[in-house]
C-alpha atoms as a PDB file:
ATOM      1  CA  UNK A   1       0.000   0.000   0.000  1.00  0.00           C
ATOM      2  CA  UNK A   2       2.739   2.568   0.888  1.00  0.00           C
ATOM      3  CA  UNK A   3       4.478   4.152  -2.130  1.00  0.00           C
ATOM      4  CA  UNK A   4       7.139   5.696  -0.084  1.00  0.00           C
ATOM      5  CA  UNK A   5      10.728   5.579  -0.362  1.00  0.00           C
ATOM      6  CA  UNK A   6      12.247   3.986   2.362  1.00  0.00           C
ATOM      7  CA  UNK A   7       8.752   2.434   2.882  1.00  0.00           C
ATOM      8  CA  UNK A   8       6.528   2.801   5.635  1.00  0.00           C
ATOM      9  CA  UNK A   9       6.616  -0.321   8.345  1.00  0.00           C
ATOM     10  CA  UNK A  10       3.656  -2.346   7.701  1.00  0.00           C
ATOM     11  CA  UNK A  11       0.395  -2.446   9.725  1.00  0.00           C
ATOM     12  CA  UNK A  12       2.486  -6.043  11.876  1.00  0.00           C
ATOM     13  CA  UNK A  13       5.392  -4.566  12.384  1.00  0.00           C
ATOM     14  CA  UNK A  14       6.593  -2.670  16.207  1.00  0.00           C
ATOM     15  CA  UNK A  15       6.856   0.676  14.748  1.00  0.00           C
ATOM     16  CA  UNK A  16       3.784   0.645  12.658  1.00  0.00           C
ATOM     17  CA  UNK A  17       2.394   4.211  13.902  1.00  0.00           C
ATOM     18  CA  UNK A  18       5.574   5.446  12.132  1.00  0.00           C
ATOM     19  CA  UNK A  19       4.153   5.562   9.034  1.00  0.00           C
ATOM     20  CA  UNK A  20       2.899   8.405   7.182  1.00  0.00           C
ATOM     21  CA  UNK A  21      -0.240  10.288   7.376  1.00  0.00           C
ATOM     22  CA  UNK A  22      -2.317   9.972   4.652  1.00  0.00           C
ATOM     23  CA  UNK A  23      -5.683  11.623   5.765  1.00  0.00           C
ATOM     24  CA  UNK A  24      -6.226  13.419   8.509  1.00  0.00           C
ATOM     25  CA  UNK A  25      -9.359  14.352  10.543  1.00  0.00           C
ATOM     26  CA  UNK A  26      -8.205  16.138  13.745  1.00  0.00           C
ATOM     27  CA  UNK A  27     -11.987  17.617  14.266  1.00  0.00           C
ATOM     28  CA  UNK A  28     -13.687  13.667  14.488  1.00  0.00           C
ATOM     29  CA  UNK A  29     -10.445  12.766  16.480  1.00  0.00           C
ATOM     30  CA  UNK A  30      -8.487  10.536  13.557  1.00  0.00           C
ATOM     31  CA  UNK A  31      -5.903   9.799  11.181  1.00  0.00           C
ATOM     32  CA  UNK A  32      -5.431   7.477   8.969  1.00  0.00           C
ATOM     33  CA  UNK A  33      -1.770   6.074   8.059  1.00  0.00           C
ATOM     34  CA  UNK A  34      -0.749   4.527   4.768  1.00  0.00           C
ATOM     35  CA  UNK A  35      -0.195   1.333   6.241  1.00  0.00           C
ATOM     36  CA  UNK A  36      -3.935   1.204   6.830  1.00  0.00           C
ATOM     37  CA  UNK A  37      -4.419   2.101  10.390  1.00  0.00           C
ATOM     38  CA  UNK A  38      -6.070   4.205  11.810  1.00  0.00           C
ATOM     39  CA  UNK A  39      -4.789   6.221  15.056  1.00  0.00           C
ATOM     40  CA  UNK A  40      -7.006   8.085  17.548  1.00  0.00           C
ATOM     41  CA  UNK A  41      -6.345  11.129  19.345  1.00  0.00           C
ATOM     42  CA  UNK A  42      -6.572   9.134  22.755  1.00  0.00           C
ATOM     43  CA  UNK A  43      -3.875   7.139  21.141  1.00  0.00           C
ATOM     44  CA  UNK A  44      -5.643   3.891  20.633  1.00  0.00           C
ATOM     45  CA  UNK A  45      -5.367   2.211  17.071  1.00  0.00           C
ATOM     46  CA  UNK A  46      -7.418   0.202  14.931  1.00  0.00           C
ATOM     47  CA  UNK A  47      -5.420  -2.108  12.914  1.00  0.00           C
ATOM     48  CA  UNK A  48      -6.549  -3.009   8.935  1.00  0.00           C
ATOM     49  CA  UNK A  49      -7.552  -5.856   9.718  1.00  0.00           C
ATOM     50  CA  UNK A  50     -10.055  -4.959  12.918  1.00  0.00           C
ATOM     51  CA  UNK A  51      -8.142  -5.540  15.730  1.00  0.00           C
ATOM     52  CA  UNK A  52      -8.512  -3.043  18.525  1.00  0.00           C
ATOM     53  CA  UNK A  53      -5.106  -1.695  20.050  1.00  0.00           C
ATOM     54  CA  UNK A  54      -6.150   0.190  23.313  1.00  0.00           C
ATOM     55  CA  UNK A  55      -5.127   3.555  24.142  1.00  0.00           C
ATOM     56  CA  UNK A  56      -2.024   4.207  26.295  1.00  0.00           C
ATOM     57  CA  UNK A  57      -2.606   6.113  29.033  1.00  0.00           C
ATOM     58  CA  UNK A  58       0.437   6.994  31.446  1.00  0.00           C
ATOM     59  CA  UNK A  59       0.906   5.138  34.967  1.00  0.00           C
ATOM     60  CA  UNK A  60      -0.528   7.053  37.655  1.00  0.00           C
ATOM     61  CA  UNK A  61       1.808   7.968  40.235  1.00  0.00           C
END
């Protein structure tokens, strides 16, 4: 999917929030990457192909 040179890390791999923005939506909250996710402002993901990746919140301390 990504046409970019070095190319974007895929949707699987650690870094895959790294990847570029390809349509953004900061009033609904959203972005969407050209790996095919989609990252929220509350930073929790939604991978291509559904899965949910939570939001990380930091430790309270």
């Amino acid at each position: 999917m990504c046409s970019h040179q070095p190319p974007c890390p895929s949707a699987d791999s650690p870094d895959h929030d790294a990847a570029r923005i390809v349509a953004s939506h900061p009033e609904q909250g959203w972005s969407l990457l050209c790996n095919g996710l989609l990252v929220f402002d509350d930073t929790g993901e939604l991978l291509p192909d559904g899965r949910v990746v939570e939001p990380r919140r930091p430790a309270l301390v």
